[in-house]
PDB file of N, CA and C in Angstrom:
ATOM      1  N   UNK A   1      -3.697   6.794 -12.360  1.00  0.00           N
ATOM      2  CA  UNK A   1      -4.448   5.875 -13.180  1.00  0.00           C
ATOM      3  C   UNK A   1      -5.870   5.801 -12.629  1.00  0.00           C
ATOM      4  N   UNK A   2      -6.912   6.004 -13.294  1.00  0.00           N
ATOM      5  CA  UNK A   2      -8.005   6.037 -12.995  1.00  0.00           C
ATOM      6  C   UNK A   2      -8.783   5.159 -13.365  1.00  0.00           C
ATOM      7  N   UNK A   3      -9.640   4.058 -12.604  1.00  0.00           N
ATOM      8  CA  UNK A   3     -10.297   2.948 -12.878  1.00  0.00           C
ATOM      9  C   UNK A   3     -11.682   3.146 -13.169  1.00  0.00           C
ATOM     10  N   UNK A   4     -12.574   2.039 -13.579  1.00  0.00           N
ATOM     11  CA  UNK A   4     -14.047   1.821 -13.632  1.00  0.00           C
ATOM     12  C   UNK A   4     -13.500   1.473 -12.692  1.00  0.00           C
ATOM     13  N   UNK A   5     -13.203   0.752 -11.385  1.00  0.00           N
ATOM     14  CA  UNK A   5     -13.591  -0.189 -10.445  1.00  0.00           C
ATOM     15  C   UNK A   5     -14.680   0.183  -9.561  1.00  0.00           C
ATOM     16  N   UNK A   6     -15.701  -0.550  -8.544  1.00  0.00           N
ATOM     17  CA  UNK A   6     -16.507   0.042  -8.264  1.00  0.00           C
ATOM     18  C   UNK A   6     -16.171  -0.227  -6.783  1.00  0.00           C
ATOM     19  N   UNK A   7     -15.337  -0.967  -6.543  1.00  0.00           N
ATOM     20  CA  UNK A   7     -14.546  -1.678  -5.359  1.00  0.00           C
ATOM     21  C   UNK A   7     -13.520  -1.584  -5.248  1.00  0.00           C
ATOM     22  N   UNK A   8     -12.632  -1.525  -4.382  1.00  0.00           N
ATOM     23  CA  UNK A   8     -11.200  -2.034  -4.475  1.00  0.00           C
ATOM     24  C   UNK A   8     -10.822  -3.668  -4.047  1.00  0.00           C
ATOM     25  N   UNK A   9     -12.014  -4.695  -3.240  1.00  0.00           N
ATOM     26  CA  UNK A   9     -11.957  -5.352  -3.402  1.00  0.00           C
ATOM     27  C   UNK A   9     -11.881  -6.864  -4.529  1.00  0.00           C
ATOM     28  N   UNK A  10     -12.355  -5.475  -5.681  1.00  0.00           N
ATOM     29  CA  UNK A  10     -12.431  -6.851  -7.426  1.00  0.00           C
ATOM     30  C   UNK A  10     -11.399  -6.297  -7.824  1.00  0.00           C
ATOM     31  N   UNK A  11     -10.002  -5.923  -6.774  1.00  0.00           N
ATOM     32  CA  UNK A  11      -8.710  -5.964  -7.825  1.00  0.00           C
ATOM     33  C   UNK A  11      -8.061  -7.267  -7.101  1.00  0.00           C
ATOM     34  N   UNK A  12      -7.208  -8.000  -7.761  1.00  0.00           N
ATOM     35  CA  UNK A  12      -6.647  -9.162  -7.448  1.00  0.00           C
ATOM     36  C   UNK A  12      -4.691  -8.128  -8.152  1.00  0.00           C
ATOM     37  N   UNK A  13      -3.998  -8.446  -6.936  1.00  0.00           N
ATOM     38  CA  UNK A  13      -2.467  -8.088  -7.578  1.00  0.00           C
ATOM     39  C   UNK A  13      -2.441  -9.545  -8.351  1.00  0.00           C
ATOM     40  N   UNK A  14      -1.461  -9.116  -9.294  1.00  0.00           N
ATOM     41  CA  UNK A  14      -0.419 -10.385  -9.906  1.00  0.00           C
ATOM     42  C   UNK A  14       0.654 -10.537  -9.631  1.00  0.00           C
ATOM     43  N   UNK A  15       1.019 -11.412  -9.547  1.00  0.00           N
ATOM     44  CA  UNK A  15       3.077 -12.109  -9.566  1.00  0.00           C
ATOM     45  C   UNK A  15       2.874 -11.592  -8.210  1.00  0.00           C
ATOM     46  N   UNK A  16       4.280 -10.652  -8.098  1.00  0.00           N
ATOM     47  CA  UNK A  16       4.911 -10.129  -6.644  1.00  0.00           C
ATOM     48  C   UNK A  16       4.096  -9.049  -6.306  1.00  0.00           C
ATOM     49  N   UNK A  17       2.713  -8.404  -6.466  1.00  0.00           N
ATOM     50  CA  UNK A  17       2.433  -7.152  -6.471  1.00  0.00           C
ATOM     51  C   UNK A  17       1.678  -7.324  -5.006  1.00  0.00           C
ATOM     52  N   UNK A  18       1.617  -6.017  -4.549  1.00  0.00           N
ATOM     53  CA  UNK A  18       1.023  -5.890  -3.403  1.00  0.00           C
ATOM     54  C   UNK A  18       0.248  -4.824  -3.360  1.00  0.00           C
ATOM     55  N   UNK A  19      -0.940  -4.451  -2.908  1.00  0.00           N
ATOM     56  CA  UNK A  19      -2.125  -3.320  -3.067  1.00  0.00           C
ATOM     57  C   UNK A  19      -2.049  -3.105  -1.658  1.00  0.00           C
ATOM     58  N   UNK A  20      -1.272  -1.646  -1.161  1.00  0.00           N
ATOM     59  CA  UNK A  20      -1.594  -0.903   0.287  1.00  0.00           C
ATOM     60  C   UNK A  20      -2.155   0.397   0.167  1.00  0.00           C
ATOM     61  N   UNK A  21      -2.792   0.584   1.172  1.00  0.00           N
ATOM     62  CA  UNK A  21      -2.977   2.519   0.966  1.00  0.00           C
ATOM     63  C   UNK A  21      -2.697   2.832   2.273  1.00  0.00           C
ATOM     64  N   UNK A  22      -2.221   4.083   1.911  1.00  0.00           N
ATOM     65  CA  UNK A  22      -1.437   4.754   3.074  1.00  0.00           C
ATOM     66  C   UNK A  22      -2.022   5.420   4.357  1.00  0.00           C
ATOM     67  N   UNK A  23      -1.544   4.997   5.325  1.00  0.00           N
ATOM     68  CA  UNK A  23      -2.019   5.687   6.542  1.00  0.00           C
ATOM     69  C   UNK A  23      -1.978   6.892   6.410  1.00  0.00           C
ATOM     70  N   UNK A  24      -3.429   7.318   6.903  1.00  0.00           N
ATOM     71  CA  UNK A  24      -3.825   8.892   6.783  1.00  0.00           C
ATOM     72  C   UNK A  24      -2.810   9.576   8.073  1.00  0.00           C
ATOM     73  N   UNK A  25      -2.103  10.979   7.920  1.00  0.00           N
ATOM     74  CA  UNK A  25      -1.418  11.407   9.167  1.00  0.00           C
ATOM     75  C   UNK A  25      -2.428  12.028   9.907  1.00  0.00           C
ATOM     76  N   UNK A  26      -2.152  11.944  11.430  1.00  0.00           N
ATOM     77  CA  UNK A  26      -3.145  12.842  12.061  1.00  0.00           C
ATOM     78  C   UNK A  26      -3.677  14.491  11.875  1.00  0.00           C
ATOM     79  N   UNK A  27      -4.372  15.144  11.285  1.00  0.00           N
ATOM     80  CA  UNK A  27      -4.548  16.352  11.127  1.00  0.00           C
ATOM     81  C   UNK A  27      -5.153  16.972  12.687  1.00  0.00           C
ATOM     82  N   UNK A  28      -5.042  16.766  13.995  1.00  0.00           N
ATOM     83  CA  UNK A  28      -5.331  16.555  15.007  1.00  0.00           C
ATOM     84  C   UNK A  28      -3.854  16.638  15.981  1.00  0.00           C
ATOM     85  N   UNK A  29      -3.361  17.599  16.526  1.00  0.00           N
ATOM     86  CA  UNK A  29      -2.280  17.573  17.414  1.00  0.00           C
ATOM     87  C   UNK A  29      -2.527  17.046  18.774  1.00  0.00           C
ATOM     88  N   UNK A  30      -1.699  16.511  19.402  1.00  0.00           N
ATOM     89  CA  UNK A  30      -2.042  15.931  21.049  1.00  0.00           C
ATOM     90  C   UNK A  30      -2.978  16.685  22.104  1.00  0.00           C
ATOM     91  N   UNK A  31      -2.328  18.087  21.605  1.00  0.00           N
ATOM     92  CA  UNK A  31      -3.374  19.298  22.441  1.00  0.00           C
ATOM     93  C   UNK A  31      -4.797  19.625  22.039  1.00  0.00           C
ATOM     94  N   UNK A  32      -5.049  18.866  20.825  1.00  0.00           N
ATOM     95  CA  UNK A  32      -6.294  19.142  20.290  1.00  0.00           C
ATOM     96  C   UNK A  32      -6.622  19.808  19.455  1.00  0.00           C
ATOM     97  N   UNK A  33      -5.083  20.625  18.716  1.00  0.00           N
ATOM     98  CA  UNK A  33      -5.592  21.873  17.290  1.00  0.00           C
ATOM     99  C   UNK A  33      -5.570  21.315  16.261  1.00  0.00           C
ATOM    100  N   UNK A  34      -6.092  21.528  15.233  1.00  0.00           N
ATOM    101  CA  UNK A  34      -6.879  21.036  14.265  1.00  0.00           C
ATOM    102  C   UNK A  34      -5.388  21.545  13.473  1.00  0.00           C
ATOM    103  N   UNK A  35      -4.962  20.672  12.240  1.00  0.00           N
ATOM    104  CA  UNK A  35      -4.248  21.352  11.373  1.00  0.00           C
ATOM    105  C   UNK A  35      -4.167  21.321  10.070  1.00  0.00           C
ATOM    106  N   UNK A  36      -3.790  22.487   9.040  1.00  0.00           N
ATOM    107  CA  UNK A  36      -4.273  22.237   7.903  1.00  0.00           C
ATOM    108  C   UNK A  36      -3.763  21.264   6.772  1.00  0.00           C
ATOM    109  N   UNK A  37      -4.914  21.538   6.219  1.00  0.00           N
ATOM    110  CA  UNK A  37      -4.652  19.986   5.347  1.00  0.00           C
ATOM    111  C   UNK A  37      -3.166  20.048   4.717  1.00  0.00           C
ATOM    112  N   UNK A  38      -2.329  21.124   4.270  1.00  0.00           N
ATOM    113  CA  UNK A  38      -1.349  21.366   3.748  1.00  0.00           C
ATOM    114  C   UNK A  38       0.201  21.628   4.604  1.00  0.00           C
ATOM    115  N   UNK A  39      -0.116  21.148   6.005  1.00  0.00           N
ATOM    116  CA  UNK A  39       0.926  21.151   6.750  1.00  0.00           C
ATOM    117  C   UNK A  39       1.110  19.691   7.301  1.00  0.00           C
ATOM    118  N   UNK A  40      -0.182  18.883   6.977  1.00  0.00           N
ATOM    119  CA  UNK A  40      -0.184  18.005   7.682  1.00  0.00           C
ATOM    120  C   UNK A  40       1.358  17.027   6.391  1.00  0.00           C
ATOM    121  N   UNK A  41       1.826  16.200   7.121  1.00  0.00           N
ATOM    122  CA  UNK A  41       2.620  15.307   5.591  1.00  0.00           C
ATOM    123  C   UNK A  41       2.270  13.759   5.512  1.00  0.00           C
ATOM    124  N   UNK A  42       2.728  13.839   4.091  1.00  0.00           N
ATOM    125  CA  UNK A  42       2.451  12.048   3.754  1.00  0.00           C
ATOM    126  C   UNK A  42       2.980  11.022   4.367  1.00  0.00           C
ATOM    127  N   UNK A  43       2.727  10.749   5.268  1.00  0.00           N
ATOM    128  CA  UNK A  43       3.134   9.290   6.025  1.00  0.00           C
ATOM    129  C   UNK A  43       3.874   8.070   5.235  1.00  0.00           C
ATOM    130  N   UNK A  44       4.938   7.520   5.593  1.00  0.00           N
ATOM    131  CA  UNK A  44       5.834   6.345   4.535  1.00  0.00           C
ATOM    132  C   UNK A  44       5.063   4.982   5.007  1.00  0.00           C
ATOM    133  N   UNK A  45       3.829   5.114   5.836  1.00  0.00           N
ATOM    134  CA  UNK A  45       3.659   4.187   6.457  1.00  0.00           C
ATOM    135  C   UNK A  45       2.124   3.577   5.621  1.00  0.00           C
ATOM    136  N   UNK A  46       1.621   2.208   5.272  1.00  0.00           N
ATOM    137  CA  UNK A  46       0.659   1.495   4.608  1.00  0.00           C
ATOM    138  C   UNK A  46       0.217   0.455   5.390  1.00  0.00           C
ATOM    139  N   UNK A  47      -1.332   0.189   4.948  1.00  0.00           N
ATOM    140  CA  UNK A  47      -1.718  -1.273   5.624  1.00  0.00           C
ATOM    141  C   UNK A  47      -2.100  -1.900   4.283  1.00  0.00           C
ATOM    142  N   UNK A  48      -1.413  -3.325   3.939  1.00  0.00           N
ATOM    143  CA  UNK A  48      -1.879  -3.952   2.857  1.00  0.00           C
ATOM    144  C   UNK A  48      -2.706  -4.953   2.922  1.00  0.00           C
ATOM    145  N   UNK A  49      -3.545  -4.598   2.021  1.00  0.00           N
ATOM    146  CA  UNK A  49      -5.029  -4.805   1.237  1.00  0.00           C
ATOM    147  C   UNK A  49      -5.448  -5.752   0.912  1.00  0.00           C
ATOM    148  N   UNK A  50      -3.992  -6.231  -0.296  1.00  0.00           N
ATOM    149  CA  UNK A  50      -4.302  -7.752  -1.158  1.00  0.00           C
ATOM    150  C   UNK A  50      -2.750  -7.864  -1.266  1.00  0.00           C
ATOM    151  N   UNK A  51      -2.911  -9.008  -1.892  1.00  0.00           N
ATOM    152  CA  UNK A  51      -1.543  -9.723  -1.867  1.00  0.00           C
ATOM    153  C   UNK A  51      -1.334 -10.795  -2.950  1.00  0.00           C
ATOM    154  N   UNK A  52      -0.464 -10.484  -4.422  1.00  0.00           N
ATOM    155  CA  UNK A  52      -0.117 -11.491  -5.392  1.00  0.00           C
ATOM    156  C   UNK A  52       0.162 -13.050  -4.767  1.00  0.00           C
ATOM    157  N   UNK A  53      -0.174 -13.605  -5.768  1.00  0.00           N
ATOM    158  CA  UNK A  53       0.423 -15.238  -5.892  1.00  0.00           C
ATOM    159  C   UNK A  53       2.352 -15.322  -5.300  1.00  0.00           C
ATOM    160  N   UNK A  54       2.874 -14.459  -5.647  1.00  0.00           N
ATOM    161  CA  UNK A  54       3.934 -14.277  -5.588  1.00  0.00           C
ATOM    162  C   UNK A  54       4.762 -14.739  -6.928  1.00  0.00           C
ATOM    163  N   UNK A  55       5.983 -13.979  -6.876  1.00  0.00           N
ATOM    164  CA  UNK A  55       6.897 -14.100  -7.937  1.00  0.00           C
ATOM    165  C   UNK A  55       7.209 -15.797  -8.589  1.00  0.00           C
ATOM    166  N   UNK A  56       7.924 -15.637  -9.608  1.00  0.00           N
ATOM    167  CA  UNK A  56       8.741 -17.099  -9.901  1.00  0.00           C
ATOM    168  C   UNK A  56      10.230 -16.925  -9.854  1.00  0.00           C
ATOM    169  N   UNK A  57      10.883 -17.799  -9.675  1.00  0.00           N
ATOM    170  CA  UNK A  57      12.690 -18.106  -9.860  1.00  0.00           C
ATOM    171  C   UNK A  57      12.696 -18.266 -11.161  1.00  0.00           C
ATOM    172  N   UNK A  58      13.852 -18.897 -11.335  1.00  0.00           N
ATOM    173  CA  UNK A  58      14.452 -19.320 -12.339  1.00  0.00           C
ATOM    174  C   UNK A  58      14.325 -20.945 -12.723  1.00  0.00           C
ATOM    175  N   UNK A  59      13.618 -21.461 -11.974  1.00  0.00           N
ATOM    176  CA  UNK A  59      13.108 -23.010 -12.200  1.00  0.00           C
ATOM    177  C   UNK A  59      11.499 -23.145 -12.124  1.00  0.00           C
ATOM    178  N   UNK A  60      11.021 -21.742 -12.125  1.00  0.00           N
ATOM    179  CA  UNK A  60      10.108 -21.570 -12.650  1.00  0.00           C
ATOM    180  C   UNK A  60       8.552 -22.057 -10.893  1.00  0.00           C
ATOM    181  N   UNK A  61       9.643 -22.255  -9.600  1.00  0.00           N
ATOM    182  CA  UNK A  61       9.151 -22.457  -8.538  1.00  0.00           C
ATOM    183  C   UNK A  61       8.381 -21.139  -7.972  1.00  0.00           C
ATOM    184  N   UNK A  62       6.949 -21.101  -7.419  1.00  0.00           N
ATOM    185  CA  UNK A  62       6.957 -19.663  -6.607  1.00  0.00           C
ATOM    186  C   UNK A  62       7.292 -19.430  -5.246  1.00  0.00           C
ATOM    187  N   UNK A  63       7.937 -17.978  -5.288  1.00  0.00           N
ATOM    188  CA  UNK A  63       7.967 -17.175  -4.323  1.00  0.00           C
ATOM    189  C   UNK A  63       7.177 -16.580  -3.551  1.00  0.00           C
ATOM    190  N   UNK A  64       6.789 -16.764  -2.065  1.00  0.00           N
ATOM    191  CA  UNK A  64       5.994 -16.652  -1.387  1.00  0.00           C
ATOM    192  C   UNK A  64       6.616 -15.102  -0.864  1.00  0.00           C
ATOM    193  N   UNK A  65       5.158 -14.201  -1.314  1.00  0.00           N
ATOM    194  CA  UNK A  65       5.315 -12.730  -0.698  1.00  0.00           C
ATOM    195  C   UNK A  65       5.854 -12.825   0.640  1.00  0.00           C
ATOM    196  N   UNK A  66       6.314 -11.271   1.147  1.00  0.00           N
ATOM    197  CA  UNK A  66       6.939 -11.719   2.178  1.00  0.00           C
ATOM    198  C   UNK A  66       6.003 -10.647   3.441  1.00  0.00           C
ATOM    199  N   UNK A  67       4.899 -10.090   2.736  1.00  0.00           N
ATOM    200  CA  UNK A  67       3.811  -9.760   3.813  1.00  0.00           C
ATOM    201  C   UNK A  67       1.933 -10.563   3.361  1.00  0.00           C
ATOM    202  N   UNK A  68       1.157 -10.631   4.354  1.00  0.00           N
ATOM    203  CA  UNK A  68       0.136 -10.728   4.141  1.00  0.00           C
ATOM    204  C   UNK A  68      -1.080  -9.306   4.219  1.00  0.00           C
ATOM    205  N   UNK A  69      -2.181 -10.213   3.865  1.00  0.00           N
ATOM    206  CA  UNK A  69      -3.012  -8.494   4.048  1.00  0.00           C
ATOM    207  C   UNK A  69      -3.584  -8.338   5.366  1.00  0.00           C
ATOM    208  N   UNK A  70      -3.414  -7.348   5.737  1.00  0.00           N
ATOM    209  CA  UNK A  70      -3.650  -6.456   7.273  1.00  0.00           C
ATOM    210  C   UNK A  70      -2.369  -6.363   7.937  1.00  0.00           C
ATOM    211  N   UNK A  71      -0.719  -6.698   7.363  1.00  0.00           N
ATOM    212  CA  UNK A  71       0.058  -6.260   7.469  1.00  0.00           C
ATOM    213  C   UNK A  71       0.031  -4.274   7.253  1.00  0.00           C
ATOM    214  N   UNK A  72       0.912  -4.173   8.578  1.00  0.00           N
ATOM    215  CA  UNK A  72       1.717  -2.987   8.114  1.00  0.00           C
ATOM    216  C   UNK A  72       3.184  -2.584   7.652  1.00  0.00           C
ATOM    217  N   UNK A  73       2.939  -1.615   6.695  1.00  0.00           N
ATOM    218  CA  UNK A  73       4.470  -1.675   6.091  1.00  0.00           C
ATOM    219  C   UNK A  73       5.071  -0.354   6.183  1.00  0.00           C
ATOM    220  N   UNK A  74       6.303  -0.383   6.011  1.00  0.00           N
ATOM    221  CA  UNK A  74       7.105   0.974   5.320  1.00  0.00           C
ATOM    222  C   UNK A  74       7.357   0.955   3.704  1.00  0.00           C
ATOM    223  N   UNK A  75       6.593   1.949   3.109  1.00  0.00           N
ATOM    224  CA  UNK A  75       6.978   1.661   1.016  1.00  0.00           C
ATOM    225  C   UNK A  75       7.802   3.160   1.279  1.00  0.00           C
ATOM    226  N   UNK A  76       8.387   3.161  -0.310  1.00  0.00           N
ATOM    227  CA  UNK A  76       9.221   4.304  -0.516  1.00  0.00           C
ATOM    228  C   UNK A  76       8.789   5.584  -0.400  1.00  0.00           C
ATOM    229  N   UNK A  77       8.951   7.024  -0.587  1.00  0.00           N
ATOM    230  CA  UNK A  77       8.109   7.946  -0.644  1.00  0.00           C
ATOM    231  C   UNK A  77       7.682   8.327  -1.661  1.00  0.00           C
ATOM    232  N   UNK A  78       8.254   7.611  -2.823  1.00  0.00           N
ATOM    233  CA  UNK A  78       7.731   7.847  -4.394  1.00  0.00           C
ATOM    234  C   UNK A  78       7.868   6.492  -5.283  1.00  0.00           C
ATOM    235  N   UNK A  79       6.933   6.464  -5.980  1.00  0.00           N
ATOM    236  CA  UNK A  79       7.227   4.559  -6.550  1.00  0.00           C
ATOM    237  C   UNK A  79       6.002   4.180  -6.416  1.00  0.00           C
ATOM    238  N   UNK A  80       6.020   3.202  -6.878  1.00  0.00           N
ATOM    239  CA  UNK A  80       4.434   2.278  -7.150  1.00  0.00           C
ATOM    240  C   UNK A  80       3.271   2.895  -8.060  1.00  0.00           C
ATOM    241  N   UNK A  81       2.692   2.059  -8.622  1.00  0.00           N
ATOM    242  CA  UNK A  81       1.319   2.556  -9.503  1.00  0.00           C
ATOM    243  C   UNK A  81       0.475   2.986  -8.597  1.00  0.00           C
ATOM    244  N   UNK A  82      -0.274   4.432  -8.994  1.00  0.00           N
ATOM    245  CA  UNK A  82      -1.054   4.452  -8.373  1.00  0.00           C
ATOM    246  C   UNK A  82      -2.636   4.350  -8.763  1.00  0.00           C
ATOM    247  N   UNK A  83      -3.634   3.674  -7.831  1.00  0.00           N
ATOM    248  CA  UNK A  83      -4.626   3.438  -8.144  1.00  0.00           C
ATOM    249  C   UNK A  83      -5.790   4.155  -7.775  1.00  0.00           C
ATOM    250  N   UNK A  84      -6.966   4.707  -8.494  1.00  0.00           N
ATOM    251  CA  UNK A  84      -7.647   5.461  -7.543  1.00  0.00           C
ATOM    252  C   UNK A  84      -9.094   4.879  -8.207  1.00  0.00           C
ATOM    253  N   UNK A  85     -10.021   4.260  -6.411  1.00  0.00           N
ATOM    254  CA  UNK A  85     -11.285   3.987  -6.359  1.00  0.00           C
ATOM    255  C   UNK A  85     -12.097   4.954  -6.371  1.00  0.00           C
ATOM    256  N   UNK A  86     -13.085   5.734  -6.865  1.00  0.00           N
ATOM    257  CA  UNK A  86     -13.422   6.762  -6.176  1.00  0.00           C
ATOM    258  C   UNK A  86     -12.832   7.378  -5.825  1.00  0.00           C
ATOM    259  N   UNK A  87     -13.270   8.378  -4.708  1.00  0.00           N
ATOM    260  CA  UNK A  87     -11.974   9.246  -3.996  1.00  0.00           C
ATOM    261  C   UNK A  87     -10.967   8.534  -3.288  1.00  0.00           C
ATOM    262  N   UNK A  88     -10.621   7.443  -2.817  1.00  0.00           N
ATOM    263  CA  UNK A  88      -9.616   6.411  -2.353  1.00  0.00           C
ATOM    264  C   UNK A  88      -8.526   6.236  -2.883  1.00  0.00           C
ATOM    265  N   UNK A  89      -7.376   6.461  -2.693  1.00  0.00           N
ATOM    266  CA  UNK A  89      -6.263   6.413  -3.493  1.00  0.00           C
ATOM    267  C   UNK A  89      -5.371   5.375  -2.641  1.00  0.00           C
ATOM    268  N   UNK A  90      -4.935   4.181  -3.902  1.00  0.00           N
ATOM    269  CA  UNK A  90      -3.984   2.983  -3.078  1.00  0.00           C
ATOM    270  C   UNK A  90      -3.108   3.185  -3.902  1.00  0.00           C
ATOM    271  N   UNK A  91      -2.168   2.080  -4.079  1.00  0.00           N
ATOM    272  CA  UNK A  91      -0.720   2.338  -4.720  1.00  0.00           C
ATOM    273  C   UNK A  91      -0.336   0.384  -4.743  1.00  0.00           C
ATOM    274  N   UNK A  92      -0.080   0.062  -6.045  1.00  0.00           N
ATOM    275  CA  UNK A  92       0.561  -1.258  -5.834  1.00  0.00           C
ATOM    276  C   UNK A  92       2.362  -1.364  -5.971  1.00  0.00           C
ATOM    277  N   UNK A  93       2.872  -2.081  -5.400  1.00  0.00           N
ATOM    278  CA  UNK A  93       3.975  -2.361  -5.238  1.00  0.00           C
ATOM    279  C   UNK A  93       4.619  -3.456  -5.765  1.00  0.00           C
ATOM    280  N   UNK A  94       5.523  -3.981  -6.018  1.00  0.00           N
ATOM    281  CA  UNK A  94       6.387  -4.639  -6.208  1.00  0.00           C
ATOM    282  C   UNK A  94       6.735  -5.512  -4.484  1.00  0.00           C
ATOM    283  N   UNK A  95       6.931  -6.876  -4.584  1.00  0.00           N
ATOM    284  CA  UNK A  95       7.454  -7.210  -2.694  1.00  0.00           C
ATOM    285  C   UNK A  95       8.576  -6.710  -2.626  1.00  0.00           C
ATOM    286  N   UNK A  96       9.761  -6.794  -3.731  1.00  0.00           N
ATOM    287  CA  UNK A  96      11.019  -6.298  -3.286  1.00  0.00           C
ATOM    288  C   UNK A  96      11.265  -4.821  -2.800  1.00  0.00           C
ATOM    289  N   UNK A  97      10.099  -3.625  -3.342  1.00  0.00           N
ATOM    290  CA  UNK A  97      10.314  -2.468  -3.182  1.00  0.00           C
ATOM    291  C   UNK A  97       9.741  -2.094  -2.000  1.00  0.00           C
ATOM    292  N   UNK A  98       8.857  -2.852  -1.159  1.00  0.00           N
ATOM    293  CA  UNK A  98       8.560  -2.665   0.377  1.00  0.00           C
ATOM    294  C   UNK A  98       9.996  -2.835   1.178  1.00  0.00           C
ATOM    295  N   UNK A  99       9.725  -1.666   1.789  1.00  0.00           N
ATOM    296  CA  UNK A  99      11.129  -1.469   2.763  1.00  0.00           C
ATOM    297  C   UNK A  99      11.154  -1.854   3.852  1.00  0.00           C
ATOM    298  N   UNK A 100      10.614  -2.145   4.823  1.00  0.00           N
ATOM    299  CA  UNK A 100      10.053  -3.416   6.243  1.00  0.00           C
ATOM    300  C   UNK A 100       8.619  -3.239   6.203  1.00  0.00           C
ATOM    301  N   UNK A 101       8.670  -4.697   7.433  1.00  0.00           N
ATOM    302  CA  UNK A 101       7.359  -4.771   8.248  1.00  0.00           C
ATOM    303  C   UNK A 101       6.976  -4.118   9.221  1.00  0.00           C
ATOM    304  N   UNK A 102       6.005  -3.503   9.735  1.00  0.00           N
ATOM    305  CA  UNK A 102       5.874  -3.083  10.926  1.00  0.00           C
ATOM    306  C   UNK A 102       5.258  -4.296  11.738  1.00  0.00           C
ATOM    307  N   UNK A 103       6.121  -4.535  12.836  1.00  0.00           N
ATOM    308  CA  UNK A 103       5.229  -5.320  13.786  1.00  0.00           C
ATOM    309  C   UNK A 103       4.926  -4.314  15.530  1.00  0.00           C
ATOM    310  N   UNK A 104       4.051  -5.000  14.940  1.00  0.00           N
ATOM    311  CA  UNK A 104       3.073  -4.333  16.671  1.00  0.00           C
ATOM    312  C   UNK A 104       2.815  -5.212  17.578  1.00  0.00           C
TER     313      UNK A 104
END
């Protein structure tokens, strides 16, 4: 999906949604060789961005997301909308479809 946006900061998620983009993998080995862009792989790993109001129940109460932004997460390896700023590519989520937190 390709936006006018001129920011990624003038997107606001709605309901349960969550806006992360994915940690880049190192193209850089411990020893120092450089590797190519096509060996390197997609990391399951995100730092999120923004963060919805959160969901509603069934009495119409909200649900408080269950990460904030500058959290790190684990998302699926396929799933979520994806969004692209410029060359920047994020992905919004659903809270239920984040698979843990990373804590550090």
């Amino acid at each position: 999906m390709t936006t006018a946006l001129k920011s990624i900061k003038s997107l606001a998620p709605l309901l349960d949604r969550i806006l992360v983009q994915r940690v880049k993998a190192e193209a850089k080995t411990a020893g120092g060789i450089f590797l190519p862009e096509s060996s390197v792989k997609e990391l399951n790993e995100a730092k999120v961005l923004a963060v919805g109001p959160g969901g509603l129940d069934k009495e119409g109460k909200r649900i408080a997301p269950s990460v904030s932004p500058g959290d790190k997460v684990l998302i699926p390896q396929y799933g979520g909308s994806p969004v692209k700023v410029g060359e920047e590519e994020y992905s919004l989520f659903r809270d239920h479809e984040l698979l843990a937190k990373i804590n550090e």
